[in-house]
N, C-alpha and C. Protein backbone atom coordinates (compact mmCIF):
# COMPACT_ATOMS: atom_id res chain seq x y z
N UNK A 1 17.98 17.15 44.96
CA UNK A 1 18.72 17.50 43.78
C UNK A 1 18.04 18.71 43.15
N UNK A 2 18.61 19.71 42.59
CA UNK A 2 18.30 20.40 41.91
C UNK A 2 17.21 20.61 40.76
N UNK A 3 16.74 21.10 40.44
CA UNK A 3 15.57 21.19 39.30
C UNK A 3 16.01 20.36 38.13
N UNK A 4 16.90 21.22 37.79
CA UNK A 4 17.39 21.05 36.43
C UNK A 4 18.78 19.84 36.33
N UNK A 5 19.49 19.39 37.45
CA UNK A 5 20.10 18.49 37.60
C UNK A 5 19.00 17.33 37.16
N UNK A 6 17.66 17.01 37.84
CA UNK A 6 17.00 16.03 37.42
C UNK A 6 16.48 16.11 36.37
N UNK A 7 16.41 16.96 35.22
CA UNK A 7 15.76 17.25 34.16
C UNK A 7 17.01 16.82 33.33
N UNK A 8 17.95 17.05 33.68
CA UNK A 8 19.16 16.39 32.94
C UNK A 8 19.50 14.95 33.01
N UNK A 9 19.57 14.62 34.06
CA UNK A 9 19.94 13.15 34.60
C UNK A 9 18.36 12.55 34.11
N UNK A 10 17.64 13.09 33.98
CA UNK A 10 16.18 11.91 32.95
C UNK A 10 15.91 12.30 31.65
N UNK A 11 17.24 13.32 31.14
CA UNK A 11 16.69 13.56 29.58
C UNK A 11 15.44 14.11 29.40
N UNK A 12 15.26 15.27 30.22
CA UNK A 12 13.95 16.24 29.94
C UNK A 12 14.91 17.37 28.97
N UNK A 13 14.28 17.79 27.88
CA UNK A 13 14.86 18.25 27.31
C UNK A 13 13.89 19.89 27.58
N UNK A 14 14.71 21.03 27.65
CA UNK A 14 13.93 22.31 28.34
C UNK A 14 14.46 23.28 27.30
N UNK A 15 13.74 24.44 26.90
CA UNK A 15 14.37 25.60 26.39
C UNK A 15 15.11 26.35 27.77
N UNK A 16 15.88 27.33 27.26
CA UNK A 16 16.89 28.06 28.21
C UNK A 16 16.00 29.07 29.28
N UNK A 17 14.47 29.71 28.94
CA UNK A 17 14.40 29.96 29.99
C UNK A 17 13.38 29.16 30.39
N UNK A 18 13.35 28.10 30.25
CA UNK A 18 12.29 26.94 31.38
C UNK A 18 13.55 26.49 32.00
N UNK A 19 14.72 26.59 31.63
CA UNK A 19 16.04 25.73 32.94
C UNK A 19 16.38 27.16 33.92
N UNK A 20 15.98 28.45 33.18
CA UNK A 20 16.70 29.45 34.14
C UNK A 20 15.47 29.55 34.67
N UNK A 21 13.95 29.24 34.83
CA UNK A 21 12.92 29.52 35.36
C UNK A 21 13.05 28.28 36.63
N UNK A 22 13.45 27.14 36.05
CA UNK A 22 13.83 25.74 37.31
C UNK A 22 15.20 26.19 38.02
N UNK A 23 16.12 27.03 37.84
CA UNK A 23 17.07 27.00 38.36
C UNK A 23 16.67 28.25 39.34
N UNK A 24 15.66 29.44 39.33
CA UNK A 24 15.31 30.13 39.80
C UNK A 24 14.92 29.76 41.13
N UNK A 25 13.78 28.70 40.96
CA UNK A 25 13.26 27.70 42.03
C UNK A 25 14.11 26.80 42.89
N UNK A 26 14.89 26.65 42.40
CA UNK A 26 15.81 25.87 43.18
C UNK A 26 16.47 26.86 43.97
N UNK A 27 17.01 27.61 43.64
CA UNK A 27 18.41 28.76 44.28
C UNK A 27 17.17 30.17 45.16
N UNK A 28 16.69 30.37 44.40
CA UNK A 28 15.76 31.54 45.29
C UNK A 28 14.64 31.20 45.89
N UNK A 29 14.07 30.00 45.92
CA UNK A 29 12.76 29.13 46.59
C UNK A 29 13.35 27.93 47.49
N UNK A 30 14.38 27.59 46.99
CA UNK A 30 14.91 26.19 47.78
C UNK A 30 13.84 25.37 46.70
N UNK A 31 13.68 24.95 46.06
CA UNK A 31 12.76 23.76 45.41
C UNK A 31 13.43 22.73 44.88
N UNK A 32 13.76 21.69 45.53
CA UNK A 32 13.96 20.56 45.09
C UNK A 32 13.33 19.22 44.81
N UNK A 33 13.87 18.58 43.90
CA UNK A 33 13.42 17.62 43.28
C UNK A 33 13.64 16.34 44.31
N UNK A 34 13.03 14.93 44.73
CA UNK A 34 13.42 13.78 45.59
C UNK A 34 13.03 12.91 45.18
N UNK A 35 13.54 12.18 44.90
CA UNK A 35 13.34 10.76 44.74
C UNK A 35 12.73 10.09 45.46
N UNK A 36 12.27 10.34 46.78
CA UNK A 36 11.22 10.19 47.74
C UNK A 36 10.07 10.57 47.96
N UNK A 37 9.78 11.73 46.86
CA UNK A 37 8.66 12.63 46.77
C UNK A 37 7.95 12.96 45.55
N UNK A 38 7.49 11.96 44.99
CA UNK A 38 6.71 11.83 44.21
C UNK A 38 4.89 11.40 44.08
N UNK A 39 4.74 12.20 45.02
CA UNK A 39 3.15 12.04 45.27
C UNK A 39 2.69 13.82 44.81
N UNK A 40 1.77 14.07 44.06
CA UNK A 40 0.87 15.09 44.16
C UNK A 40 -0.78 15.26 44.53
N UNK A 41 -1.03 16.37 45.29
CA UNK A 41 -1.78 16.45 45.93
C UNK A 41 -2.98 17.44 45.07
N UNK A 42 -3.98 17.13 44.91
CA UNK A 42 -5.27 18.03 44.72
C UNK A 42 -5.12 18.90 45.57
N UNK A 43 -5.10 20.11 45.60
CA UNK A 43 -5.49 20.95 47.18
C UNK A 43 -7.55 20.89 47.11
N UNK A 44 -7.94 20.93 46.07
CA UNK A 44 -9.43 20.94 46.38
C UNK A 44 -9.69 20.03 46.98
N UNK A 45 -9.36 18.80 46.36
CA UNK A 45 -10.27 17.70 46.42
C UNK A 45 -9.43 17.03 47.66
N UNK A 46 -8.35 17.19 47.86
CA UNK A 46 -7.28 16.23 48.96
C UNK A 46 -6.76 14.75 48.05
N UNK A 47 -7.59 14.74 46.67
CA UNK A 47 -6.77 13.33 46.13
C UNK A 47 -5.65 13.35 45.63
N UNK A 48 -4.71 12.47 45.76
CA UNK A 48 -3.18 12.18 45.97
C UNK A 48 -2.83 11.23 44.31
N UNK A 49 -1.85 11.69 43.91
CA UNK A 49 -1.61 10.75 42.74
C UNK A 49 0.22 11.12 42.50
N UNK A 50 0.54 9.99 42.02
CA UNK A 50 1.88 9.20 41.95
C UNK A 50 2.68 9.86 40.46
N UNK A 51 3.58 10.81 40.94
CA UNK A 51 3.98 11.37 39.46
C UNK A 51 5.45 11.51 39.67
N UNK A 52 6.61 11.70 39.13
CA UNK A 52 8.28 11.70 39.14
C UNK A 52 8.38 13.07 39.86
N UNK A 53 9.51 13.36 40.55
CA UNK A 53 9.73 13.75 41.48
C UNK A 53 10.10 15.78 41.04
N UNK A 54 9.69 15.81 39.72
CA UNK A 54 9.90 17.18 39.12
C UNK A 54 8.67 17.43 39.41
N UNK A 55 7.41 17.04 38.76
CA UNK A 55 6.29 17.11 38.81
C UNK A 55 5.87 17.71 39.97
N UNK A 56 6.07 16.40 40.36
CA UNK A 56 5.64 16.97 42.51
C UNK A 56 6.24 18.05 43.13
N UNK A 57 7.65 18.36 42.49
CA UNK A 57 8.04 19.63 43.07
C UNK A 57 7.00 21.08 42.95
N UNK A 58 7.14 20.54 41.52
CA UNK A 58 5.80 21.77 40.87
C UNK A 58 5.26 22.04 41.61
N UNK A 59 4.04 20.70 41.31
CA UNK A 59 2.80 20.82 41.85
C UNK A 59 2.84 21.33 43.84
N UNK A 60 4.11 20.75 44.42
CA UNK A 60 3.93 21.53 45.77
C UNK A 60 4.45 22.77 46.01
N UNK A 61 5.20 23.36 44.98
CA UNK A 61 5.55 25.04 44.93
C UNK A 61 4.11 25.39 44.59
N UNK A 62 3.27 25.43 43.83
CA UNK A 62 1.85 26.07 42.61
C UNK A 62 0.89 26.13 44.69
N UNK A 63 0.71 24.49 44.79
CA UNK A 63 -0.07 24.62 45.99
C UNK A 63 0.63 25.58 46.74
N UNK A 64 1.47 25.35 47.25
CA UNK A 64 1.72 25.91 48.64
C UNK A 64 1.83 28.06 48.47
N UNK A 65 1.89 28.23 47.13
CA UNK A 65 1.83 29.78 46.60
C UNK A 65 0.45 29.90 46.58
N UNK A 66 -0.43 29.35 46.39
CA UNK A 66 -1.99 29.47 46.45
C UNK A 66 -2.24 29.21 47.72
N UNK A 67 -2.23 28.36 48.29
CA UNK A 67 -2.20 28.26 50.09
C UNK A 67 -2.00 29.59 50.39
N UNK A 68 -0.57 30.49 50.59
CA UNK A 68 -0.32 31.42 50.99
C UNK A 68 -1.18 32.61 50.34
N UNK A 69 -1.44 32.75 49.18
CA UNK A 69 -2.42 33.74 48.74
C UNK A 69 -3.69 33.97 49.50
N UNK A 70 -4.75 32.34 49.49
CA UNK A 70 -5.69 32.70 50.59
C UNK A 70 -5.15 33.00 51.70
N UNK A 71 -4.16 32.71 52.13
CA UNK A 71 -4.28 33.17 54.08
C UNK A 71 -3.62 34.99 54.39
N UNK A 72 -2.73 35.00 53.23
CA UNK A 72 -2.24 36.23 53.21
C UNK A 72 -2.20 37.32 52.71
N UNK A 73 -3.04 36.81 51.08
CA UNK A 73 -3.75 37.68 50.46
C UNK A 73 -2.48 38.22 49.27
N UNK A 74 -1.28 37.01 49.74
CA UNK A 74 0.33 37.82 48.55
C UNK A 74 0.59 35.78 48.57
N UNK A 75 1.01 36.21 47.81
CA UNK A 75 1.71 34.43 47.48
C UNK A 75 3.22 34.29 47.80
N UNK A 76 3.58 33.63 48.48
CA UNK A 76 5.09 32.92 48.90
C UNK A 76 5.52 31.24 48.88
N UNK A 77 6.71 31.41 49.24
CA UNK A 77 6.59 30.10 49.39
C UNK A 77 7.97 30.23 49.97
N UNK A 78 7.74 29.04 51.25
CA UNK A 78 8.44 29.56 52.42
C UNK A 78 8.34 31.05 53.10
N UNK A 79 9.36 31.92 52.87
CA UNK A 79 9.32 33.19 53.46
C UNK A 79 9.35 34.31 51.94
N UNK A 80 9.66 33.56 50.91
CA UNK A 80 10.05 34.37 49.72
C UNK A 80 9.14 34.48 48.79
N UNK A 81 8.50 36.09 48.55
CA UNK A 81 7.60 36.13 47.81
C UNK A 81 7.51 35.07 46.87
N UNK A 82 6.24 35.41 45.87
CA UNK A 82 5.89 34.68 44.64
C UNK A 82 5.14 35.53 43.84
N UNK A 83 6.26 36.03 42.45
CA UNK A 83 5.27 36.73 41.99
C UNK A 83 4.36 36.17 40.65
N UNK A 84 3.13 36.69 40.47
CA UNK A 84 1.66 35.93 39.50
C UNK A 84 3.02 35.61 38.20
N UNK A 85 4.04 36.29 37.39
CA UNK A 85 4.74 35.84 36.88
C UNK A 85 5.26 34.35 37.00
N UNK A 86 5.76 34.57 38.41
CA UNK A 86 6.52 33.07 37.76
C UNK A 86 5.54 32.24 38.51
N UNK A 87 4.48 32.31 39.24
CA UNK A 87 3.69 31.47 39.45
C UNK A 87 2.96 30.83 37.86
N UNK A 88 2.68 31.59 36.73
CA UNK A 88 1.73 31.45 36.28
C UNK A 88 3.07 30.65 35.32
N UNK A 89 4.30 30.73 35.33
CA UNK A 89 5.18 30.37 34.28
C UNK A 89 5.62 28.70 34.76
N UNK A 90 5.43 28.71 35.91
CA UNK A 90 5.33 27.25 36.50
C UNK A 90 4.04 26.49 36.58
N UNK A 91 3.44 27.03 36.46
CA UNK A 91 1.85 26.49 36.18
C UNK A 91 2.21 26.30 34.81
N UNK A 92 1.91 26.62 33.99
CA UNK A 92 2.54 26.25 32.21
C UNK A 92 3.53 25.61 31.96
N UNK A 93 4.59 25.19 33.04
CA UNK A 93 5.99 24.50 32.69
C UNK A 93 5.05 22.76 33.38
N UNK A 94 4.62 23.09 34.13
CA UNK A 94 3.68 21.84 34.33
C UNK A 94 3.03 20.84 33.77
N UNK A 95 2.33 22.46 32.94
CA UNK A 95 1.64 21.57 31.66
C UNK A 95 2.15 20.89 30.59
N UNK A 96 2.80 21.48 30.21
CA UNK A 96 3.92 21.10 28.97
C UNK A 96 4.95 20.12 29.28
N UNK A 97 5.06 19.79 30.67
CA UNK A 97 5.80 18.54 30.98
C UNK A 97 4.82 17.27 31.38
N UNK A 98 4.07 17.17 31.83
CA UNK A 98 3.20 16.43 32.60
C UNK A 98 1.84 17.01 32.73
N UNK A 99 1.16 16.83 31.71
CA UNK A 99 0.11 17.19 31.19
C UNK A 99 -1.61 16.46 32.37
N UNK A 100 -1.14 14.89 32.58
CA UNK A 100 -1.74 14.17 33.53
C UNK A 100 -1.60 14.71 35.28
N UNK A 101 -0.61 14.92 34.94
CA UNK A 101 -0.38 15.75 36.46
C UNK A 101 -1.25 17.21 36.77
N UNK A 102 -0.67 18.09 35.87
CA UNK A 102 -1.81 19.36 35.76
C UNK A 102 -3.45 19.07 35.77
N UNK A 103 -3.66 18.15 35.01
CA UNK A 103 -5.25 17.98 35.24
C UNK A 103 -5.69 17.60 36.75
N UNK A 104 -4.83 16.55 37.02
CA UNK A 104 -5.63 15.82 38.16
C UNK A 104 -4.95 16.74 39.74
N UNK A 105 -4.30 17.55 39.53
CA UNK A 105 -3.93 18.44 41.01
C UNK A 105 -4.19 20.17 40.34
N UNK A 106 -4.10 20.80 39.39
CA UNK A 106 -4.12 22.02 39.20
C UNK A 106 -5.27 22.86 38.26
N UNK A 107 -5.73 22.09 37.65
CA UNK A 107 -6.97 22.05 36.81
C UNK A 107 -8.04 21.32 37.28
């Protein structure tokens, strides 16, 4: 499901550009939300913790754009750039939603 479809359907309430910043991710990243995928991952540490299925999207777009930075030295995700903008604007949409989540995988 969509970013912002699940931010609706759970009553996350967003300003207009944190839904056009999730709708960005969805349509130009492919980033979706699952109901099956609610685990986030430390990339330092490898520890795993149990968060709703927005969260985890995050948190595996943030990793997997830092992944690609060390190996490539430019950040993507999938094949489609990532620029320090909206990396750093999803890193902050993180925080401000799921504050427990940011600490224990991104901080």
């Amino acid at each position: 499901m969509k970013l912002t479809e699940y931010t609706s359907a759970n009553g996350i309430a967003l300003t207009q550009p944190e839904s056009n910043l999730l709708n960005q991710l969805s349509e130009k990243y492919g980033l979706l939300a699952s109901e099956n995928e609610t685990i986030a991952r430390n990339s330092f540490t490898g520890d795993e913790f149990t968060t709703n299925p927005l969260s985890a999207a995050l948190v595996k777009f943030l990793n997997v754009a830092y992944r690609n930075y060390n190996l490539f030295n430019k950040m993507y995700f999938g094949s489609t750039p990532v620029t320090i903008n909206t990396y750093d604007r999803v890193k902050y949409l993180l925080l401000k939603l799921d504050k427990e989540t940011y600490f224990n995988t991104i901080d």
